[in-house]
N, C-alpha and C. Protein backbone atom coordinates (compact mmCIF):
# COMPACT_ATOMS: atom_id res chain seq x y z
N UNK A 1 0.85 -1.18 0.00
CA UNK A 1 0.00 0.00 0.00
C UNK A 1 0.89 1.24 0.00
N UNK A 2 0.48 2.24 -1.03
CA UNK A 2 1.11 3.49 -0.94
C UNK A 2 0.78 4.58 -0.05
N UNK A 3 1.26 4.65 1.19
CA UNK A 3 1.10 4.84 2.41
C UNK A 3 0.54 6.47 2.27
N UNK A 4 1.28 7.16 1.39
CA UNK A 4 1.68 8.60 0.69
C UNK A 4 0.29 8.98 0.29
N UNK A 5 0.00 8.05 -0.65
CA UNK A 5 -0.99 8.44 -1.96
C UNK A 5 -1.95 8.62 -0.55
N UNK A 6 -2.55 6.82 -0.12
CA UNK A 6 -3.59 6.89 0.63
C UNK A 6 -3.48 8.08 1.75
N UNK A 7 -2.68 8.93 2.42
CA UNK A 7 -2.87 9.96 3.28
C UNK A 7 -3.06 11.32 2.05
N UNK A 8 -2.59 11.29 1.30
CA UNK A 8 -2.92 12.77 0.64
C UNK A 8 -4.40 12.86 0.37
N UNK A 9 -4.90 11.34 -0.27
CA UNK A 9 -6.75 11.32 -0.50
C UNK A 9 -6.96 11.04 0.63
N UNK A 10 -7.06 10.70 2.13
CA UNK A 10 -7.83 10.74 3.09
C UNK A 10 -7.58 11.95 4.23
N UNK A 11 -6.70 12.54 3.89
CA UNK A 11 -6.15 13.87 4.60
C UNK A 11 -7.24 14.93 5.02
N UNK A 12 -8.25 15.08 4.11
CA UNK A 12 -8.54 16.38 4.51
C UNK A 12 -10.01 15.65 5.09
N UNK A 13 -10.38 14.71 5.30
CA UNK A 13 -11.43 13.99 6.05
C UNK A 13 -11.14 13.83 7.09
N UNK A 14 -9.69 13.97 7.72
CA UNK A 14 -9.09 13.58 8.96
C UNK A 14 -9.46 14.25 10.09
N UNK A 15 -9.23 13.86 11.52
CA UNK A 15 -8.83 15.38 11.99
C UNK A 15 -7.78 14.28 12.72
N UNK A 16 -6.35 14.13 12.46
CA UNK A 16 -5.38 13.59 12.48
C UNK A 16 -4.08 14.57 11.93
N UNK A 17 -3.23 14.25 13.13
CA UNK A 17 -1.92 14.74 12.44
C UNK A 17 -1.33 14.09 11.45
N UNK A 18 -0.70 14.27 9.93
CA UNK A 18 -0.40 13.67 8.98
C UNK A 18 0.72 12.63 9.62
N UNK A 19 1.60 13.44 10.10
CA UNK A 19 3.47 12.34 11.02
C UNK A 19 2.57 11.57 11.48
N UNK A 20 1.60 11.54 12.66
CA UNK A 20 1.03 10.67 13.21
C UNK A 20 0.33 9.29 12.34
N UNK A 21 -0.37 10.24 10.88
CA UNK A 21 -1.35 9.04 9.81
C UNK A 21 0.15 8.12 9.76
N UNK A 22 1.17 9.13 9.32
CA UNK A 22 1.95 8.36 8.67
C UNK A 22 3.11 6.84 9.21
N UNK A 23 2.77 7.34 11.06
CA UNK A 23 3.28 6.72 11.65
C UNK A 23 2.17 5.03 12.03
N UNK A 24 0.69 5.74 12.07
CA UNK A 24 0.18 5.14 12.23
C UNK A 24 0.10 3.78 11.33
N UNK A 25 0.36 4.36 9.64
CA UNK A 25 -0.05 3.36 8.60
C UNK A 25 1.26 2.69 8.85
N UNK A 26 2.52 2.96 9.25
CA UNK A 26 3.40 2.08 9.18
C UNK A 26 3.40 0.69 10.08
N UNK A 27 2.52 1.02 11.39
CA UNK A 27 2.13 -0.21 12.23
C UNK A 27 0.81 -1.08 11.44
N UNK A 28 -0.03 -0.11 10.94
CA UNK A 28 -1.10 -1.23 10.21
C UNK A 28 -0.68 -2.28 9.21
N UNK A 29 0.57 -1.82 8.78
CA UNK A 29 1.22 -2.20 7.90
C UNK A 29 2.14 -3.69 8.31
N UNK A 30 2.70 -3.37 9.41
CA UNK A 30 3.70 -4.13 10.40
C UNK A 30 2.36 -5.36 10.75
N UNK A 31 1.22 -4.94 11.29
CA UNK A 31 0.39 -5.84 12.08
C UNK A 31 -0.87 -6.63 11.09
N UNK A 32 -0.89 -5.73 10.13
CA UNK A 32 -1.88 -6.58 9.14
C UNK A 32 -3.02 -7.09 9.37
N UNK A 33 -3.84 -6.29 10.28
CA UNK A 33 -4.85 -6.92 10.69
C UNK A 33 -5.72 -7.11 9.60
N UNK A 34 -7.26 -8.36 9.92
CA UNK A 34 -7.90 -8.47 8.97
C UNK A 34 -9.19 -8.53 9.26
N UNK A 35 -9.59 -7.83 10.94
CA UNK A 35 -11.18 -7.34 11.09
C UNK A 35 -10.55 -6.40 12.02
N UNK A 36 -11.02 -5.28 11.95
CA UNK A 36 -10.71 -4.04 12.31
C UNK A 36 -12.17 -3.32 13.28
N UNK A 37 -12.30 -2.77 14.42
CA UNK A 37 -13.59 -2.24 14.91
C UNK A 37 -13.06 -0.89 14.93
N UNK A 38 -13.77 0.06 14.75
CA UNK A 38 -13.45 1.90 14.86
C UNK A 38 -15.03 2.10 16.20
N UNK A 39 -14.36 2.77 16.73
CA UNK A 39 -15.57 3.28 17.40
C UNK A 39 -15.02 5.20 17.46
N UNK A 40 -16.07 5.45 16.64
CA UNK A 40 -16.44 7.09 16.09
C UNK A 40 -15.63 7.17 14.84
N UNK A 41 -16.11 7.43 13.94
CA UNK A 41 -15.72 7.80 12.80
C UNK A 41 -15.65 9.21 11.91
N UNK A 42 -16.15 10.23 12.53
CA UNK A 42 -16.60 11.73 12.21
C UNK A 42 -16.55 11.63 10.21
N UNK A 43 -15.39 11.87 10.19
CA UNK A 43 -16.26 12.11 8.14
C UNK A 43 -15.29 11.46 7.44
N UNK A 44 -14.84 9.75 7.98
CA UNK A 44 -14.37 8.61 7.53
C UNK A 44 -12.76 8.90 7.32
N UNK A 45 -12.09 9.66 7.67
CA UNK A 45 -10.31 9.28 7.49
C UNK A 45 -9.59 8.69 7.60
N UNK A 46 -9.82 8.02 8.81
CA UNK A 46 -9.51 6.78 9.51
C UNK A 46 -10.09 5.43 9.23
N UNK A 47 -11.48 5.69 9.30
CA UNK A 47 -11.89 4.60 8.76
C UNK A 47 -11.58 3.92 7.05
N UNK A 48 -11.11 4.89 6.57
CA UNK A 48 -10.79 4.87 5.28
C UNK A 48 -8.96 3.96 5.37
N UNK A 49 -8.53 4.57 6.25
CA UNK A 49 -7.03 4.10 6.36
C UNK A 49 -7.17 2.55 7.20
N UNK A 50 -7.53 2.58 7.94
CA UNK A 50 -7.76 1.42 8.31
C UNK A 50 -8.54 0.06 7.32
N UNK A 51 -9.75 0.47 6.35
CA UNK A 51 -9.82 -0.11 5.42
C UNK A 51 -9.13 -0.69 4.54
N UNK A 52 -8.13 0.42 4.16
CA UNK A 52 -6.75 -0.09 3.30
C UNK A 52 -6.22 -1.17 3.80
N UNK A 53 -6.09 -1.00 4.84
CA UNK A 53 -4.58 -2.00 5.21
C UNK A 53 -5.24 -3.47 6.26
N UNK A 54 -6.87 -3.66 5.83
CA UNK A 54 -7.83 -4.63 6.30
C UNK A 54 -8.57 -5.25 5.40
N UNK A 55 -8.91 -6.27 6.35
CA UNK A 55 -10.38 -6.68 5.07
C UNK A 55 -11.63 -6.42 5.43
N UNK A 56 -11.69 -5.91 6.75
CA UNK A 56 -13.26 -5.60 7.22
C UNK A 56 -13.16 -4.30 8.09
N UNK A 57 -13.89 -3.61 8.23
CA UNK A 57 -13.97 -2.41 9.33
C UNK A 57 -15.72 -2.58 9.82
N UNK A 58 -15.74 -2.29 10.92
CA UNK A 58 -16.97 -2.15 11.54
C UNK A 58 -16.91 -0.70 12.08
N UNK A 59 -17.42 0.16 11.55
CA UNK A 59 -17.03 1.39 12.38
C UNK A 59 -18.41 1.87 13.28
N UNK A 60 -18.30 2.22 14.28
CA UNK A 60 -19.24 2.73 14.84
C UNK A 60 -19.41 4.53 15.45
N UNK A 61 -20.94 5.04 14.95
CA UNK A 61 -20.63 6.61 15.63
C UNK A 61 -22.05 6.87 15.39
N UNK A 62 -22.71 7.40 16.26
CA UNK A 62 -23.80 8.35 16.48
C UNK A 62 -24.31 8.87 15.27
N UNK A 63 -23.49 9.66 14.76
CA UNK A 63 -24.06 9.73 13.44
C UNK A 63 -23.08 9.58 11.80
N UNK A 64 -23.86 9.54 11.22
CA UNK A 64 -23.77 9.28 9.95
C UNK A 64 -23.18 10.65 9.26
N UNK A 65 -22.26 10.95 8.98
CA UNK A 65 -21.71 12.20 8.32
C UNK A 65 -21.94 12.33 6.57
N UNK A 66 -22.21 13.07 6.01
CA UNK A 66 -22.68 12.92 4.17
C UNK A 66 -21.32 12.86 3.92
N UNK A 67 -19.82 13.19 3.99
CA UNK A 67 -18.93 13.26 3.37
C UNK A 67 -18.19 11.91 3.93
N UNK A 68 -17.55 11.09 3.10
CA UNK A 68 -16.73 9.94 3.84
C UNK A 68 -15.49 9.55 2.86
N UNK A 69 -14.66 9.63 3.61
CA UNK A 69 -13.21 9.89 2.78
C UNK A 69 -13.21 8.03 1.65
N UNK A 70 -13.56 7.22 2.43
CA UNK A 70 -13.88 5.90 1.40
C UNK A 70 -14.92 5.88 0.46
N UNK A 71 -15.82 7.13 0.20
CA UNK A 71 -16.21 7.25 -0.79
C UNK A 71 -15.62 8.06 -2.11
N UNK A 72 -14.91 8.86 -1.50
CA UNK A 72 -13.67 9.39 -2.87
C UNK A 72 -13.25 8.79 -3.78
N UNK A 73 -13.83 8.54 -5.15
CA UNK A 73 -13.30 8.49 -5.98
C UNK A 73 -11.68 7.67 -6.28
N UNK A 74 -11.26 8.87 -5.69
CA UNK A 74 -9.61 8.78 -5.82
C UNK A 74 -9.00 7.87 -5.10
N UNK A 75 -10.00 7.32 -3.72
CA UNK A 75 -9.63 6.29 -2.60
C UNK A 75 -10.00 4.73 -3.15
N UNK A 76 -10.67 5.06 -3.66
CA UNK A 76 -11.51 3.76 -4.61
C UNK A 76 -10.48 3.18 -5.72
N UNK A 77 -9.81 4.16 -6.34
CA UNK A 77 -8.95 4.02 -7.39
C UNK A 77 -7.79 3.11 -6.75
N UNK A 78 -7.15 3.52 -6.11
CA UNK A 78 -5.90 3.27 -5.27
C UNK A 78 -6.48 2.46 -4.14
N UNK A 79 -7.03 1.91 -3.64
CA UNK A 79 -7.50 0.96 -2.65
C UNK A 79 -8.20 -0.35 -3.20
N UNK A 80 -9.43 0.06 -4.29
CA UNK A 80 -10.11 -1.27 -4.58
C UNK A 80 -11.45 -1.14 -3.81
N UNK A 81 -12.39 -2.02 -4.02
CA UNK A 81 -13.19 -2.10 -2.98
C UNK A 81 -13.05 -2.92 -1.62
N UNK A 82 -13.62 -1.93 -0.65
CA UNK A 82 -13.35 -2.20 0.87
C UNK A 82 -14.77 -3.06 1.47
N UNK A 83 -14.36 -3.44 2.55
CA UNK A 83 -15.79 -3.74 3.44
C UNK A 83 -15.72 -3.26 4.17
N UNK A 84 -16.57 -2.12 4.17
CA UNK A 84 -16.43 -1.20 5.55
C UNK A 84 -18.05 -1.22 6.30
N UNK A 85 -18.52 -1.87 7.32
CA UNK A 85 -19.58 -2.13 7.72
C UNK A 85 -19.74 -0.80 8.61
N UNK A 86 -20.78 0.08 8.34
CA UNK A 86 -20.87 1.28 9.02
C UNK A 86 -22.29 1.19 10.02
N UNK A 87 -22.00 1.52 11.02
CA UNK A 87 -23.32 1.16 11.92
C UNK A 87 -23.52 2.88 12.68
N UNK A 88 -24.81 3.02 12.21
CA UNK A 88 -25.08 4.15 13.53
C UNK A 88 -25.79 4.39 14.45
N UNK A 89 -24.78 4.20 15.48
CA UNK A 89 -25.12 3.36 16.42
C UNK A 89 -24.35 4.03 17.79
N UNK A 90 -24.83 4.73 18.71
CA UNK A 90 -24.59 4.99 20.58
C UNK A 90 -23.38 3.99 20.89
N UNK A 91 -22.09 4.31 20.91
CA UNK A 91 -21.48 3.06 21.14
C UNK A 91 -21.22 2.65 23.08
N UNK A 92 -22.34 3.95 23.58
CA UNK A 92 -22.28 3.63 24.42
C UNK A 92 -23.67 2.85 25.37
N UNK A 93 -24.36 2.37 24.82
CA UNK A 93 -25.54 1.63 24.46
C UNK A 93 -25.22 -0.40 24.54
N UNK A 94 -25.24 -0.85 25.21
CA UNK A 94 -25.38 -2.32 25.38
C UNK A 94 -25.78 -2.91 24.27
N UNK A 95 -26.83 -2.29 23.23
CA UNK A 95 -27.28 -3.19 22.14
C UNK A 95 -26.31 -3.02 21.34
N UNK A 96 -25.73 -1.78 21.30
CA UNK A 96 -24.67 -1.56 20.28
C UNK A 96 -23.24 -2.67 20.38
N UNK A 97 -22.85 -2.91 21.36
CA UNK A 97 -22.26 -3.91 21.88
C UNK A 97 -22.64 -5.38 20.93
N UNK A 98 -24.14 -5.59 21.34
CA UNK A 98 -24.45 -6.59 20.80
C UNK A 98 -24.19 -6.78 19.52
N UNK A 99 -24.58 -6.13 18.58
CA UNK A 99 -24.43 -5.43 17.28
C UNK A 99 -22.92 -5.82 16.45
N UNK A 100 -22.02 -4.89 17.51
CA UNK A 100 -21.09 -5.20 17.15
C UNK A 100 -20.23 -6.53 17.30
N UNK A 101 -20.70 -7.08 18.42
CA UNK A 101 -19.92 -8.68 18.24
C UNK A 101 -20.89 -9.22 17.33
N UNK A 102 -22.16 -9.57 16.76
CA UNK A 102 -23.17 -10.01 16.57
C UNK A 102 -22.02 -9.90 14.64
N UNK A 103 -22.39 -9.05 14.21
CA UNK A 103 -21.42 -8.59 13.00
C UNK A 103 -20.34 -9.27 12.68
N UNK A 104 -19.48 -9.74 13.83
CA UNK A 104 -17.94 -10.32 13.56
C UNK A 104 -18.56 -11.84 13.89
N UNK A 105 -19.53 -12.17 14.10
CA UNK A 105 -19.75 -13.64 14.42
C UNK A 105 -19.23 -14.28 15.80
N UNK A 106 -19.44 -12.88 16.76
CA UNK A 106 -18.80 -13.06 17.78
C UNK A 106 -17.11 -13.78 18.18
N UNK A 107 -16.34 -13.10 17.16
CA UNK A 107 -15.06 -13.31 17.13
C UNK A 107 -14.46 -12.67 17.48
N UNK A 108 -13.20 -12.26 17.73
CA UNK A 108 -12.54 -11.56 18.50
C UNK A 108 -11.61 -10.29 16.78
N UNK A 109 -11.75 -8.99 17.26
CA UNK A 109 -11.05 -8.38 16.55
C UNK A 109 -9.86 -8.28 16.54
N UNK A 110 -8.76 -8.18 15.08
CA UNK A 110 -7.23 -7.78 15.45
C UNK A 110 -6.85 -6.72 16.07
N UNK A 111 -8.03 -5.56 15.94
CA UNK A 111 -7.49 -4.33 16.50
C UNK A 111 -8.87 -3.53 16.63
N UNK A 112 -8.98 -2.48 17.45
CA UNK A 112 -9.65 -1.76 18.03
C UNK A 112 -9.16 -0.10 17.93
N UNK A 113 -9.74 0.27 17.58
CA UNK A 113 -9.33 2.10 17.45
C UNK A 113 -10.21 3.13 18.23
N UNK A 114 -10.14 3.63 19.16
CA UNK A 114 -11.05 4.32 19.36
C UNK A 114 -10.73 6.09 19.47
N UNK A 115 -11.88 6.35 19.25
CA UNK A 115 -12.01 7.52 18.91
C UNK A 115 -13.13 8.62 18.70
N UNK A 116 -14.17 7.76 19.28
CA UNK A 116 -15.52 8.35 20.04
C UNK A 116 -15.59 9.35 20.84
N UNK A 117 -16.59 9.28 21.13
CA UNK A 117 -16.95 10.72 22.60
C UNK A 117 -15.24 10.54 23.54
N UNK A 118 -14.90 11.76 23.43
CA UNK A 118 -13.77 12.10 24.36
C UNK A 118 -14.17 12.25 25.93
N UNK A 119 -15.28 12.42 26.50
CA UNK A 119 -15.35 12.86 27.87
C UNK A 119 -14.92 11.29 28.93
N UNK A 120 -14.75 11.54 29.62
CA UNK A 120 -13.79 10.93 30.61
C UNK A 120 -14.55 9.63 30.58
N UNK A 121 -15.65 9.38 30.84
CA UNK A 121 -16.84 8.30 31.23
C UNK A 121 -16.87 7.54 30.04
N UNK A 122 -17.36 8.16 29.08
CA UNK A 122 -17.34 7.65 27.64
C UNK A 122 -16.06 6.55 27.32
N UNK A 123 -14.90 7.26 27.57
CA UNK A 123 -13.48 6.77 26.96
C UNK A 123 -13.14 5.36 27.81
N UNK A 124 -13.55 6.05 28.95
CA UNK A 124 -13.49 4.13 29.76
C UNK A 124 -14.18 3.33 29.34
N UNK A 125 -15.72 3.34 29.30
CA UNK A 125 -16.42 2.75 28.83
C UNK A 125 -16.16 1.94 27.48
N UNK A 126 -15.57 3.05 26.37
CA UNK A 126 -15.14 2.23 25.11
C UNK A 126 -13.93 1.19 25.73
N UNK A 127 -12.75 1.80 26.34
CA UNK A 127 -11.47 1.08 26.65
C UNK A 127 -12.37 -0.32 27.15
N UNK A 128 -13.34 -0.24 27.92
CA UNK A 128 -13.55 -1.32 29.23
C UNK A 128 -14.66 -2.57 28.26
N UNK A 129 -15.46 -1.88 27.18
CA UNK A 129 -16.14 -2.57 26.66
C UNK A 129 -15.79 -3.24 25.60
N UNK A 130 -15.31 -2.15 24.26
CA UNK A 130 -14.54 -2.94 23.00
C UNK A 130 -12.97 -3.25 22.97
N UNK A 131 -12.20 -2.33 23.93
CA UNK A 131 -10.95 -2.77 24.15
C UNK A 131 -10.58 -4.57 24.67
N UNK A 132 -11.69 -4.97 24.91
CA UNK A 132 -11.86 -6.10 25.64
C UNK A 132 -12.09 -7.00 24.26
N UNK A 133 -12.57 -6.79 23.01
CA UNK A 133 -12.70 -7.43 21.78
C UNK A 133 -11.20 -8.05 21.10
N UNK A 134 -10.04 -7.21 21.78
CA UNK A 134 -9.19 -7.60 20.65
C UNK A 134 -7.76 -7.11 21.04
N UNK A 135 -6.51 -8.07 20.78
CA UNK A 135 -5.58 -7.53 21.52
C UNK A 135 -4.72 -6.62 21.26
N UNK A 136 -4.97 -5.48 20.41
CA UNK A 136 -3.92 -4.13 20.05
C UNK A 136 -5.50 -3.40 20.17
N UNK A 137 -5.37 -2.68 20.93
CA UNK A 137 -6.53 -1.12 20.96
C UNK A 137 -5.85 -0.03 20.57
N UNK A 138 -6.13 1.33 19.78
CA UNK A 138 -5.51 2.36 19.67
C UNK A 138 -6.33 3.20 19.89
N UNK A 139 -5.83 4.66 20.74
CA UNK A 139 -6.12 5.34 20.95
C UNK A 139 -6.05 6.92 19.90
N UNK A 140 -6.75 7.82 19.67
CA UNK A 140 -6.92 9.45 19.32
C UNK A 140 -6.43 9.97 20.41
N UNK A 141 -5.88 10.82 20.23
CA UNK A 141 -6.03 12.31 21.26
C UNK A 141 -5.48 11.73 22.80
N UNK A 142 -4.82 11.11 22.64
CA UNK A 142 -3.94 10.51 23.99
C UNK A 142 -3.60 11.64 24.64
N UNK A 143 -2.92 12.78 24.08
CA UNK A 143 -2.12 13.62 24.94
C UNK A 143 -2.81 15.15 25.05
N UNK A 144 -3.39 15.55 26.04
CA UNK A 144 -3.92 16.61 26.55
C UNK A 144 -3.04 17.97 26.62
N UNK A 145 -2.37 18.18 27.48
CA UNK A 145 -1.14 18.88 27.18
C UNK A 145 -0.05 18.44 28.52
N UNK A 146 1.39 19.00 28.48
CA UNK A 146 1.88 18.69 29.37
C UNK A 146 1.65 19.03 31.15
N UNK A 147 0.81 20.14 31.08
CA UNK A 147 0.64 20.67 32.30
C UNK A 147 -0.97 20.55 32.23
N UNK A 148 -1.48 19.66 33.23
CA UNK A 148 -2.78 19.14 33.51
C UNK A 148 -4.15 19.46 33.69
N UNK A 149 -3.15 21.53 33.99
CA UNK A 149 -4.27 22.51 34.37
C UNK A 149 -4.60 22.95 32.86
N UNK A 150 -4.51 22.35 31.80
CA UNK A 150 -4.86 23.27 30.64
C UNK A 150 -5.79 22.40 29.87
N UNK A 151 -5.66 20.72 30.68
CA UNK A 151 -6.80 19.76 29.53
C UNK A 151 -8.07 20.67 30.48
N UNK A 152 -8.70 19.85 29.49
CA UNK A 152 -10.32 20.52 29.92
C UNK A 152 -10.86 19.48 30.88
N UNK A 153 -11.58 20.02 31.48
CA UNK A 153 -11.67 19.21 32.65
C UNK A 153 -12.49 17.65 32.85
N UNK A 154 -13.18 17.02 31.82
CA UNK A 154 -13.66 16.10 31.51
C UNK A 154 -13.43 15.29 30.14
N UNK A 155 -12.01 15.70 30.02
CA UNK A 155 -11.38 15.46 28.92
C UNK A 155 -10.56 13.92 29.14
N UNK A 156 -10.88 12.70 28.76
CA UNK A 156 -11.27 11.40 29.22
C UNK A 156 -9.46 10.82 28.58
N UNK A 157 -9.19 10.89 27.28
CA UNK A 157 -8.36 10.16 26.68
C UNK A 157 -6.63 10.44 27.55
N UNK A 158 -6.55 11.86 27.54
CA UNK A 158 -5.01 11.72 28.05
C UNK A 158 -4.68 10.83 29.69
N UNK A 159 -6.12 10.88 30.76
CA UNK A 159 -6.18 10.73 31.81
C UNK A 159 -5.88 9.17 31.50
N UNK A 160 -6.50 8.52 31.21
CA UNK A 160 -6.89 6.96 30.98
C UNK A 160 -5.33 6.64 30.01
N UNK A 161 -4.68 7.02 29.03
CA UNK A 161 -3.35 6.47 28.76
C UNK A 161 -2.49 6.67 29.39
N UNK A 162 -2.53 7.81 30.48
CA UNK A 162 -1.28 7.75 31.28
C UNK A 162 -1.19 6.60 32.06
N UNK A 163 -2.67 5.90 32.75
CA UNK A 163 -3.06 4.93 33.74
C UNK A 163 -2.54 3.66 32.85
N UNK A 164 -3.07 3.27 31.37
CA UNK A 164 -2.99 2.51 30.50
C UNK A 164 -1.30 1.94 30.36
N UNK A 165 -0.25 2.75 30.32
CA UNK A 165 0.40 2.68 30.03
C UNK A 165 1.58 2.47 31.19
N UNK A 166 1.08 2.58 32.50
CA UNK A 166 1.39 1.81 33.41
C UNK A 166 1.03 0.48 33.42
N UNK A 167 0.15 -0.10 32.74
CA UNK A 167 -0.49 -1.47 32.89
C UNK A 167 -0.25 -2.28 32.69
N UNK A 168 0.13 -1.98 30.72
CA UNK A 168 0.80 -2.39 29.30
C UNK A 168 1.62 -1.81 28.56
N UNK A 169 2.05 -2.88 27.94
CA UNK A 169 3.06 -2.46 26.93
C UNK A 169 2.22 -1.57 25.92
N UNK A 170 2.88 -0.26 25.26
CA UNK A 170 2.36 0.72 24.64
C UNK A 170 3.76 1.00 23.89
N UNK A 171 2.73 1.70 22.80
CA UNK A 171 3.94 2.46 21.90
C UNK A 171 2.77 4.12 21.08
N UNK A 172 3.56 4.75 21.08
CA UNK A 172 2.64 6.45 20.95
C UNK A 172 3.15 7.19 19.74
N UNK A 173 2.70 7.89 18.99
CA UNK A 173 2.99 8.57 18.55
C UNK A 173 2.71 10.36 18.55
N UNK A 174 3.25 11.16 19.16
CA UNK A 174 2.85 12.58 19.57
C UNK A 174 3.60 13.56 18.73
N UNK A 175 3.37 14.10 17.90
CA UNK A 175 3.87 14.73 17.08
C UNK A 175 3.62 16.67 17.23
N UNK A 176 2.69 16.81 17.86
CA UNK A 176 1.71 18.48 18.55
C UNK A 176 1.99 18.47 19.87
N UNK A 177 1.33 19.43 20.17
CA UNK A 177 1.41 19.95 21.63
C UNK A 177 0.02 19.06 21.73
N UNK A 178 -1.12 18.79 21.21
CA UNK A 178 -2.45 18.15 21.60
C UNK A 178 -2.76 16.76 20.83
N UNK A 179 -3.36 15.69 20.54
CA UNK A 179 -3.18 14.59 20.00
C UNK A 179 -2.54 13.25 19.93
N UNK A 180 -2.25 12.94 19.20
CA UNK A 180 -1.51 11.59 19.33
C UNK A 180 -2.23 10.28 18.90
N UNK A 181 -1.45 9.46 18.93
CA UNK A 181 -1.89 7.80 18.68
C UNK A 181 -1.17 7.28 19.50
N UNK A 182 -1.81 6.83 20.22
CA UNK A 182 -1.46 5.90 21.72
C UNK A 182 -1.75 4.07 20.89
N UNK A 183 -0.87 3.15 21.27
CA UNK A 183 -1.73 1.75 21.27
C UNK A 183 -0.66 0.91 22.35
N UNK A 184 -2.11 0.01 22.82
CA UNK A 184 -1.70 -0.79 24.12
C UNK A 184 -1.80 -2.19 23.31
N UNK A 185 -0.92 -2.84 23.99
CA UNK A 185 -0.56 -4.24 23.16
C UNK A 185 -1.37 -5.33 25.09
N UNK A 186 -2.12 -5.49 24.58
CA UNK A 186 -2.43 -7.25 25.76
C UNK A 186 -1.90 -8.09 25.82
């Protein structure tokens, strides 16, 4: 996969740091997974990159956005067709749960991405519910800032990888003062 091409057509669907896409596609690449779960997808960038370098995506998010970077044309060209199973769907909702193992045939996923509701409650909840599907989870927006008084105060992701990463083995990528790709290995 042309790591390049696919970030220049899914770039502006993102809200991802490019060093980070680029760091990111080099592990999808390394790990090869071949059922993939997204939980939140905002206007498909990720879900689009993760498609590439899979054979299935289940993505899950509240809502349905009209623009989706795996519908581009140009992503289609250079990718092929994907299976990207899009559900919209509360991923913080028990049926949604159901849903989503129900989909994989109740199998276990290669990898887990999340990137849903950021507030503190939410982010456990995903970690505690689909992190539990599959043994590499990755995280969005890991890093808040360095001084603690400036995250916002119900701001869920940086709190929970600092804890995370006491637990497990992790590897990050932080490239800004805000963001990142966090993933915990089980």
């Amino acid at each position: 996969m042309d790591s390049t091409k696919l970030i220049d057509i899914v770039f502006p669907y993102s809200q991802q740091i490019r060093s980070e896409l680029e760091w990111f596609c080099a592990k999808l690449d390394q790990w090869q997974p071949r059922r993939v779960l997204e939980i939140g997808r905002w206007s498909g960038g990720t879900t689009a990159i993760l498609a590439a370098y899979s054979n299935q995506v289940v993505s899950v998010d509240i809502k349905n956005r009209s623009e989706q970077a795996f519908d581009d044309p140009r992503y289609i060209e250079l990718v092929g067709k994907t299976s990207i199973i899009v559900l919209e769907e509360d991923s913080q909702l028990s049926e949604t749960v159901n849903i989503v193992k129900r989909v994989n045939n109740n199998r276990p996923y290669d990898l887990v991405f999340i990137d849903g509701a950021h507030e503190d409650d939410f982010v456990r909840h995903d970690w505690e519910v689909y992190g539990a599907l599959a043994p590499i989870v990755a995280f969005h927006d890991i890093r808040g800032y360095e001084d603690d008084s400036l995250i916002p105060p119900n701001f869920g992701p940086p709190k929970l990888w600092r804890e995370l990463k006491k637990q497990y083995r992790t590897e990050e990528a932080v490239h800004s003062i805000a963001g990142g790709i966090g993933v915990v290995y089980k």
